[in-house]
PDB file of N, CA and C in Angstrom:
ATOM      1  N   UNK A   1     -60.636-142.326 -28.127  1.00  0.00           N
ATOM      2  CA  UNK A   1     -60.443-143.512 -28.922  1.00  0.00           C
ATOM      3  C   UNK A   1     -59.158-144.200 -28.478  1.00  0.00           C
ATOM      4  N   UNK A   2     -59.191-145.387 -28.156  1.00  0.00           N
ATOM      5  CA  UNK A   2     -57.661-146.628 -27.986  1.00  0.00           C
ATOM      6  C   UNK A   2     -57.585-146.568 -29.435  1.00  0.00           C
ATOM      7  N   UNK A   3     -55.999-146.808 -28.655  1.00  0.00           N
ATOM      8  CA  UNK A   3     -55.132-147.386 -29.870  1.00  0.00           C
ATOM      9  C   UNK A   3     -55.533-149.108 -29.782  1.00  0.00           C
ATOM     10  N   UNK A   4     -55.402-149.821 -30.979  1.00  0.00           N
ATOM     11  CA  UNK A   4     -55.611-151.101 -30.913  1.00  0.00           C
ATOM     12  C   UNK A   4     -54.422-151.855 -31.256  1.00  0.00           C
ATOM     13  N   UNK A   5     -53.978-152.924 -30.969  1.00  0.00           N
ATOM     14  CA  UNK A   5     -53.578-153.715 -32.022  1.00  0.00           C
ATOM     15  C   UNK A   5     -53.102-153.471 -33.213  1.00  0.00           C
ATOM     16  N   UNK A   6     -54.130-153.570 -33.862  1.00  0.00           N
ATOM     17  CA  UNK A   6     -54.319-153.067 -35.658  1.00  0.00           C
ATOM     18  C   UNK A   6     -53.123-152.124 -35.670  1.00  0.00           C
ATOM     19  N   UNK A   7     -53.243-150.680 -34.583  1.00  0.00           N
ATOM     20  CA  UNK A   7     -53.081-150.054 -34.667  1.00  0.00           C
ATOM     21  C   UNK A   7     -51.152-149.736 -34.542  1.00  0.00           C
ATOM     22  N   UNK A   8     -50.793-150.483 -33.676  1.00  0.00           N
ATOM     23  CA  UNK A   8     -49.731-151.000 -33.218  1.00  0.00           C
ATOM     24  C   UNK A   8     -48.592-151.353 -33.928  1.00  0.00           C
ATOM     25  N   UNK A   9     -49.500-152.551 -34.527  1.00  0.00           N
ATOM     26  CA  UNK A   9     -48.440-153.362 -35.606  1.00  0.00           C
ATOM     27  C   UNK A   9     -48.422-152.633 -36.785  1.00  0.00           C
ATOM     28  N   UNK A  10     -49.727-151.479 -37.477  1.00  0.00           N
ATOM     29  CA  UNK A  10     -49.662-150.439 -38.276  1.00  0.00           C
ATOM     30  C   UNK A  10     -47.700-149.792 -38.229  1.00  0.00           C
ATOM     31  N   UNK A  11     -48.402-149.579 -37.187  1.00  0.00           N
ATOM     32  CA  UNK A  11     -46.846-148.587 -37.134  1.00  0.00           C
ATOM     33  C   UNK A  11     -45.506-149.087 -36.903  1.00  0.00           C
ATOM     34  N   UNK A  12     -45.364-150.780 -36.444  1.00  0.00           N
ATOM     35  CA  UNK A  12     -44.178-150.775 -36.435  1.00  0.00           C
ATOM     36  C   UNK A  12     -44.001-151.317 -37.591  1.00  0.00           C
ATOM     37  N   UNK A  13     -44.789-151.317 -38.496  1.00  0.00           N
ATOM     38  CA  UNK A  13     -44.200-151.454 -40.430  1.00  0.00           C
ATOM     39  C   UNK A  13     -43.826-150.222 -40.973  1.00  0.00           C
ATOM     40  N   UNK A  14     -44.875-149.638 -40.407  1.00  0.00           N
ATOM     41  CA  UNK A  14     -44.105-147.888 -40.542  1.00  0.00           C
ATOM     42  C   UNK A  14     -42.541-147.803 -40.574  1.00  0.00           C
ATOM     43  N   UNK A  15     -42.169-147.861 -38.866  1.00  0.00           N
ATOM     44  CA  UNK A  15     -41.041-147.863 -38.617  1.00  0.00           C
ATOM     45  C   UNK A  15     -40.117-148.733 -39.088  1.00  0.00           C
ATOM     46  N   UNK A  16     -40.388-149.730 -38.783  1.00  0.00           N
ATOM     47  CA  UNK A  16     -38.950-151.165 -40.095  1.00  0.00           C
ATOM     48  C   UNK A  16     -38.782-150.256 -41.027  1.00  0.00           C
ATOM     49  N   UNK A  17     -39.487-149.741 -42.361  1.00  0.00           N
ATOM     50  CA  UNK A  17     -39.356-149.511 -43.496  1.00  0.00           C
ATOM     51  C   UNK A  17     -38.427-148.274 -43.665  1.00  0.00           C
ATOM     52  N   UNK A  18     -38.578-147.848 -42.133  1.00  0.00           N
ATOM     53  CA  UNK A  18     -37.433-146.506 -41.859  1.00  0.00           C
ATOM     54  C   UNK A  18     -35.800-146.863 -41.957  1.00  0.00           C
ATOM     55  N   UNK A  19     -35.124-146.100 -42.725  1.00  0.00           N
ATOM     56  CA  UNK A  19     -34.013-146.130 -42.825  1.00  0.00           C
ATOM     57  C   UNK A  19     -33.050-146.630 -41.068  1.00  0.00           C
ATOM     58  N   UNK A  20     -32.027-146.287 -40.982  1.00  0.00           N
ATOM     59  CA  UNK A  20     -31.280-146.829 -40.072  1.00  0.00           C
ATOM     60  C   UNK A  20     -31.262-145.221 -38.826  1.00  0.00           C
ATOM     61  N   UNK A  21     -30.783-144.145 -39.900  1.00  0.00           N
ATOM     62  CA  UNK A  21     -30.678-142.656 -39.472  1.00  0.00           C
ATOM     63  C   UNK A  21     -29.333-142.136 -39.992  1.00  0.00           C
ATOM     64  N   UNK A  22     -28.129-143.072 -40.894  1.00  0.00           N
ATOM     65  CA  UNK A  22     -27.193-142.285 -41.301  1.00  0.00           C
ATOM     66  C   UNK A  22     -26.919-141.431 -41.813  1.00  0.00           C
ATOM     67  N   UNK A  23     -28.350-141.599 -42.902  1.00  0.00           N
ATOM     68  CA  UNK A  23     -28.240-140.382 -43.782  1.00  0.00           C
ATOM     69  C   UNK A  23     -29.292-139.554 -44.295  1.00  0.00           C
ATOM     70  N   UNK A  24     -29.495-138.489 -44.465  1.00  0.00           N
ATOM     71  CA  UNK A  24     -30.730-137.874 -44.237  1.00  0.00           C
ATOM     72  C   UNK A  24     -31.670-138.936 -45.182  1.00  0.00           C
ATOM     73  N   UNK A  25     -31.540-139.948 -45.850  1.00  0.00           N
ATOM     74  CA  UNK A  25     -32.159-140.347 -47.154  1.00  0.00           C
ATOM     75  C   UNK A  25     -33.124-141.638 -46.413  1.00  0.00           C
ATOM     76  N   UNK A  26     -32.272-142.274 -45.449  1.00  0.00           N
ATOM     77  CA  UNK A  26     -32.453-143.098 -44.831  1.00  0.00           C
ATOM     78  C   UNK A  26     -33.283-142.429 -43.181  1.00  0.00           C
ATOM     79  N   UNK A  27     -33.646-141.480 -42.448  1.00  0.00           N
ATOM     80  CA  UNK A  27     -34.221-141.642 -41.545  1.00  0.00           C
ATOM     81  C   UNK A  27     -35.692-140.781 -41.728  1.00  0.00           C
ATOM     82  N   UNK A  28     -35.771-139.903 -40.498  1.00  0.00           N
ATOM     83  CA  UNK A  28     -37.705-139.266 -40.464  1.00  0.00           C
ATOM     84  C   UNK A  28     -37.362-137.598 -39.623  1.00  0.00           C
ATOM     85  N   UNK A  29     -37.846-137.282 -40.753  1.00  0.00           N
ATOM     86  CA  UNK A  29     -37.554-135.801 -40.339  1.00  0.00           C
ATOM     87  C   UNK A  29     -38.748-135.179 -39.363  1.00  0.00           C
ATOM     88  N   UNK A  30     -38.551-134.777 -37.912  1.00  0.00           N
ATOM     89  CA  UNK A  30     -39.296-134.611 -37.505  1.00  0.00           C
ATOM     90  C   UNK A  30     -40.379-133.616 -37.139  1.00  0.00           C
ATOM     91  N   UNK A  31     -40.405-132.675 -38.415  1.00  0.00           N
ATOM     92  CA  UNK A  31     -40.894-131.666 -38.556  1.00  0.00           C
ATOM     93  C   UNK A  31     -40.359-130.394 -38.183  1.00  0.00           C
ATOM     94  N   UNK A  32     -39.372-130.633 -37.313  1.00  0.00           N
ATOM     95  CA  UNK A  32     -38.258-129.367 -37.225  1.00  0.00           C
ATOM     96  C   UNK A  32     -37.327-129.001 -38.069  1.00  0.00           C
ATOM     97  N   UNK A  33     -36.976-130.105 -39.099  1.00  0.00           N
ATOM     98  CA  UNK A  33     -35.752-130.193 -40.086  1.00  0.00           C
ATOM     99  C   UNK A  33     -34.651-131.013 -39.539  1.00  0.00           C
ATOM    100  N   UNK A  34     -34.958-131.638 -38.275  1.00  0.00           N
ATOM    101  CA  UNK A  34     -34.130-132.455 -37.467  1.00  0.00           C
ATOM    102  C   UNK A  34     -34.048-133.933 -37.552  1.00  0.00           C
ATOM    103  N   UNK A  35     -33.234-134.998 -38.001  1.00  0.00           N
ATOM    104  CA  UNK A  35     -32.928-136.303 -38.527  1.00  0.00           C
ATOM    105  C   UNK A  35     -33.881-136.457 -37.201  1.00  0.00           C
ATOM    106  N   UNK A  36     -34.572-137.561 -37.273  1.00  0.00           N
ATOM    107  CA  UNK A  36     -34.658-138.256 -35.734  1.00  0.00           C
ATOM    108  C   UNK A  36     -34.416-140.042 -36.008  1.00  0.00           C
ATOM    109  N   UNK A  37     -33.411-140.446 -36.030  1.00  0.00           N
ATOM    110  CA  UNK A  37     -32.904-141.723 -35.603  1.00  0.00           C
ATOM    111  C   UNK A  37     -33.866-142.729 -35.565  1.00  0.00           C
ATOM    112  N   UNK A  38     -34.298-143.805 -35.761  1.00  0.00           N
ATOM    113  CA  UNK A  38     -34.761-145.019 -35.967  1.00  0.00           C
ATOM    114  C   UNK A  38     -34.910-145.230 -34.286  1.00  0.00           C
ATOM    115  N   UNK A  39     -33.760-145.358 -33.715  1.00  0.00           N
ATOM    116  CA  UNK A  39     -33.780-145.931 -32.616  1.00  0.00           C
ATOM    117  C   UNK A  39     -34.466-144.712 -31.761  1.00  0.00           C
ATOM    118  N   UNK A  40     -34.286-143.517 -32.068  1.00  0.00           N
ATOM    119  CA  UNK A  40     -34.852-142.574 -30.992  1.00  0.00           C
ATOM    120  C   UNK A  40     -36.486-142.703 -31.186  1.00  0.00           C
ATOM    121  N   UNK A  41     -36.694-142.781 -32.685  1.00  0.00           N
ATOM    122  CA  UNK A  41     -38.182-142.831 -32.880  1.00  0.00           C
ATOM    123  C   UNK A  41     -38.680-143.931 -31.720  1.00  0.00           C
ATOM    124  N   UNK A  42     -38.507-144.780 -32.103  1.00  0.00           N
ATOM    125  CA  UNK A  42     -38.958-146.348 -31.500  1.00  0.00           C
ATOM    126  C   UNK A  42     -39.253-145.926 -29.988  1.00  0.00           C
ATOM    127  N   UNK A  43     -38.097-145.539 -29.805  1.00  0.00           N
ATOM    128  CA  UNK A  43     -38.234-145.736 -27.914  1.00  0.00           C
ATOM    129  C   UNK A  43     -39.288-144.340 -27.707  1.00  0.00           C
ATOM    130  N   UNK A  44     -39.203-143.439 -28.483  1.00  0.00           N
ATOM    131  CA  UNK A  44     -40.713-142.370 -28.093  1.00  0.00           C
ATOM    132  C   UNK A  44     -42.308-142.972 -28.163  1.00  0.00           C
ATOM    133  N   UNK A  45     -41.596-143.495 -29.206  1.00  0.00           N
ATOM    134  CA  UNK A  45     -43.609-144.328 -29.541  1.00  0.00           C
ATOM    135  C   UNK A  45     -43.665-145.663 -28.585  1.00  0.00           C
ATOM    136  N   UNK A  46     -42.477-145.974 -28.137  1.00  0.00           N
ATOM    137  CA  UNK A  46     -42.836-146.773 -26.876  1.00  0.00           C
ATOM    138  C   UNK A  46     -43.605-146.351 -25.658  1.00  0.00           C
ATOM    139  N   UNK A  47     -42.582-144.879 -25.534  1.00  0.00           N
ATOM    140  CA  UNK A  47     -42.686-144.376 -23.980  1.00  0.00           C
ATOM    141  C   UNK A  47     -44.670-143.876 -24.626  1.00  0.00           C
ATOM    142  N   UNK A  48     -44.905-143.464 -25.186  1.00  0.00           N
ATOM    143  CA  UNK A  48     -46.358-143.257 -25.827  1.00  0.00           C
ATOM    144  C   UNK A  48     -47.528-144.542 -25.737  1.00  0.00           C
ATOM    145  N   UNK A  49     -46.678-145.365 -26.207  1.00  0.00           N
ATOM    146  CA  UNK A  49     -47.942-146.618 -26.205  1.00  0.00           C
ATOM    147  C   UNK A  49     -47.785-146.904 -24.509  1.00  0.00           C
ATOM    148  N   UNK A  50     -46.900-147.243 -23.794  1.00  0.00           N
ATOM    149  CA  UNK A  50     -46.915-147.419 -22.570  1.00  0.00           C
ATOM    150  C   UNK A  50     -47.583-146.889 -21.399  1.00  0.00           C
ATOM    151  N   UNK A  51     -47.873-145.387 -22.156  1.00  0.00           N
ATOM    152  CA  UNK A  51     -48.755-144.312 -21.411  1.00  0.00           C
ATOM    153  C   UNK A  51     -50.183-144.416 -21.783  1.00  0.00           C
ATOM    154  N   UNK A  52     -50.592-144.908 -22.792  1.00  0.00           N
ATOM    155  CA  UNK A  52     -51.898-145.782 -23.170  1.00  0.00           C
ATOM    156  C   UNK A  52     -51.770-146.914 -23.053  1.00  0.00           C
ATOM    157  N   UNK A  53     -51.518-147.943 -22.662  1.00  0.00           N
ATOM    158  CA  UNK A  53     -51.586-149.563 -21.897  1.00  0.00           C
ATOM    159  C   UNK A  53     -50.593-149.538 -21.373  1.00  0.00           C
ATOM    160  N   UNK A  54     -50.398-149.838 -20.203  1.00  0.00           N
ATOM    161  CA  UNK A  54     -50.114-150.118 -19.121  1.00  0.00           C
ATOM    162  C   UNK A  54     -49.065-151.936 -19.746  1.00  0.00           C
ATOM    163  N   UNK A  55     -50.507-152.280 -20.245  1.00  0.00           N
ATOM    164  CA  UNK A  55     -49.775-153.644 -20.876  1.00  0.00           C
ATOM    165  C   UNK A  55     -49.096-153.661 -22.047  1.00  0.00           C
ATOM    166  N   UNK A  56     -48.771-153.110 -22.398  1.00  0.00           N
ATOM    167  CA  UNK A  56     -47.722-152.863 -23.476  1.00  0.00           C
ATOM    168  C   UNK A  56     -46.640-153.317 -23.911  1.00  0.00           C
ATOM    169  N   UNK A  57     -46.314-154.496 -24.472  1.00  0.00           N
ATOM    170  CA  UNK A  57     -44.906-155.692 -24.894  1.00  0.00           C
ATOM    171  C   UNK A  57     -44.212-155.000 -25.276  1.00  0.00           C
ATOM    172  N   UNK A  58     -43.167-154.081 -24.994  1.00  0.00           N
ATOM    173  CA  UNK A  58     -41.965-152.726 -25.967  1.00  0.00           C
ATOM    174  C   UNK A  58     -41.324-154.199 -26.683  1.00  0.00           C
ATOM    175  N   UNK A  59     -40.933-154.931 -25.899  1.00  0.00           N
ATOM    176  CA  UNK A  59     -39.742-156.400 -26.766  1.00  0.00           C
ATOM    177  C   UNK A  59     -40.279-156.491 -27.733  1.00  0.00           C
ATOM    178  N   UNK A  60     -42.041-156.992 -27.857  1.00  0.00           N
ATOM    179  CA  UNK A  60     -42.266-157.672 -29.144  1.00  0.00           C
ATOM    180  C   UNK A  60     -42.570-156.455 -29.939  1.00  0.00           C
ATOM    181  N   UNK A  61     -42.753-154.885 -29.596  1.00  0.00           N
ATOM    182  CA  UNK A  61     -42.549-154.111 -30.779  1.00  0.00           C
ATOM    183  C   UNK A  61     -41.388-154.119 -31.286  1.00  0.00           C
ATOM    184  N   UNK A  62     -39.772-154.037 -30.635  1.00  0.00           N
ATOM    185  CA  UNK A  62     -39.061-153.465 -30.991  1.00  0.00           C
ATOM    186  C   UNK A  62     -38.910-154.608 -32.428  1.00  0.00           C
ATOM    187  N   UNK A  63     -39.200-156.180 -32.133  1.00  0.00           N
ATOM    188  CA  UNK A  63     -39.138-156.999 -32.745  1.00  0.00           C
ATOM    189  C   UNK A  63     -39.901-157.211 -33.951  1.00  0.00           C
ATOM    190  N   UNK A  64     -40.694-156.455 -33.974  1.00  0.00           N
ATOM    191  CA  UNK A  64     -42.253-156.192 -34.943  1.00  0.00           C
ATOM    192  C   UNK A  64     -41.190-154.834 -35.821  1.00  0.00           C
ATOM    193  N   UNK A  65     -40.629-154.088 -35.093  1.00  0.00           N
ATOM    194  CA  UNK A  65     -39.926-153.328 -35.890  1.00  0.00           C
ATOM    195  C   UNK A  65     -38.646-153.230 -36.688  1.00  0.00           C
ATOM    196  N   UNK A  66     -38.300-154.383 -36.439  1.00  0.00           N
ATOM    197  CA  UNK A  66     -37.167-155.037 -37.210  1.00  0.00           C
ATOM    198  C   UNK A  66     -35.819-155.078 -36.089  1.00  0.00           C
ATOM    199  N   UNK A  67     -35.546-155.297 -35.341  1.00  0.00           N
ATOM    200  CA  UNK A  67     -34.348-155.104 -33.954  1.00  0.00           C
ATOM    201  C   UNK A  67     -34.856-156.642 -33.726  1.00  0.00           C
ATOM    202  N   UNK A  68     -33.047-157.544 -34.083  1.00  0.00           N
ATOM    203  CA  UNK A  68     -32.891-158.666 -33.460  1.00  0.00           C
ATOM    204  C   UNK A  68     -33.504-159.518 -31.996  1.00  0.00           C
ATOM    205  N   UNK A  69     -34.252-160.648 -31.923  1.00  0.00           N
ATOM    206  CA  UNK A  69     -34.498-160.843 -30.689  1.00  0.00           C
ATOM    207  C   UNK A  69     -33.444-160.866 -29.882  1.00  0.00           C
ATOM    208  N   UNK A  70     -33.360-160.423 -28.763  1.00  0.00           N
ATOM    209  CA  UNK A  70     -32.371-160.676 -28.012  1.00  0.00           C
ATOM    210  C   UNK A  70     -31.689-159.117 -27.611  1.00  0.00           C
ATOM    211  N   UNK A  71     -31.912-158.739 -28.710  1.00  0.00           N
ATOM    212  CA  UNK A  71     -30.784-157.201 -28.823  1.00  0.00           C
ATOM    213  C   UNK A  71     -32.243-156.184 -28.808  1.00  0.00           C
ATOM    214  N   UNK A  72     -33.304-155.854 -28.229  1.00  0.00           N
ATOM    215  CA  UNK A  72     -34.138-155.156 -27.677  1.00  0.00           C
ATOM    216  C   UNK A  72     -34.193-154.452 -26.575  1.00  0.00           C
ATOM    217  N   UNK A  73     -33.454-155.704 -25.494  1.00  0.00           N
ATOM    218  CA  UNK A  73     -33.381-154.848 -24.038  1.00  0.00           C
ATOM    219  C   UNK A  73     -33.287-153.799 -24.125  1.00  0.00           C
ATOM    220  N   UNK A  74     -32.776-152.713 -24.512  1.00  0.00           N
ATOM    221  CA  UNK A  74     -32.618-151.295 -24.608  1.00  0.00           C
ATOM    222  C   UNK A  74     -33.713-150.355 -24.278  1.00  0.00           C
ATOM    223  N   UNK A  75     -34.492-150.886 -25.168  1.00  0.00           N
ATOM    224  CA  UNK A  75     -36.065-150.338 -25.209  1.00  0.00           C
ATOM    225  C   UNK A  75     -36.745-150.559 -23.768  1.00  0.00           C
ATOM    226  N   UNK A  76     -36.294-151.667 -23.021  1.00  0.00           N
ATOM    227  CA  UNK A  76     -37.019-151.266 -21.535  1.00  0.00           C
ATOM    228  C   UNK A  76     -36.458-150.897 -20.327  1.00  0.00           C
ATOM    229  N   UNK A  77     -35.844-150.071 -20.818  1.00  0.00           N
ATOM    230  CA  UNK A  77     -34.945-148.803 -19.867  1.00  0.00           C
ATOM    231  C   UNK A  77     -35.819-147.666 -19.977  1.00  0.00           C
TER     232      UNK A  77
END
């Protein structure tokens, strides 16, 4: 099964709604008992969607996920 679209923008509402990562209250525990960071999340489910499309916009997720236009570059490193 592809991921779609639908599927895409699903999750980067997911992620916006995620805390920043300062405090355990605010980020996503990643099943180890380990904080995992907003920003670390993002760029995994990038390197993930990228490995299922090829065509894959990381800018307009990071932007779909709440990260200023402009201040994304990060994400395509």
């Amino acid at each position: 099964m592809s991921v779609s679209k639908k599927d895409f923008e699903a999750i980067a509402l997911i992620v916006k709604r995620l805390g920043d990562g300062y405090g355990e209250a605010d980020g996503y525990f990643d099943g180890t008992g380990e904080l995992m960071e907003k920003d670390d999340l993002v760029f995994e489910l990038v390197k993930y969607f990228r490995s299922e499309n090829p065509n894959f916009d990381a800018s307009k997720f990071a932007i779909a996920c709440g990260y200023p236009a402009g201040r994304e570059g990060w994400i395509n490193d």
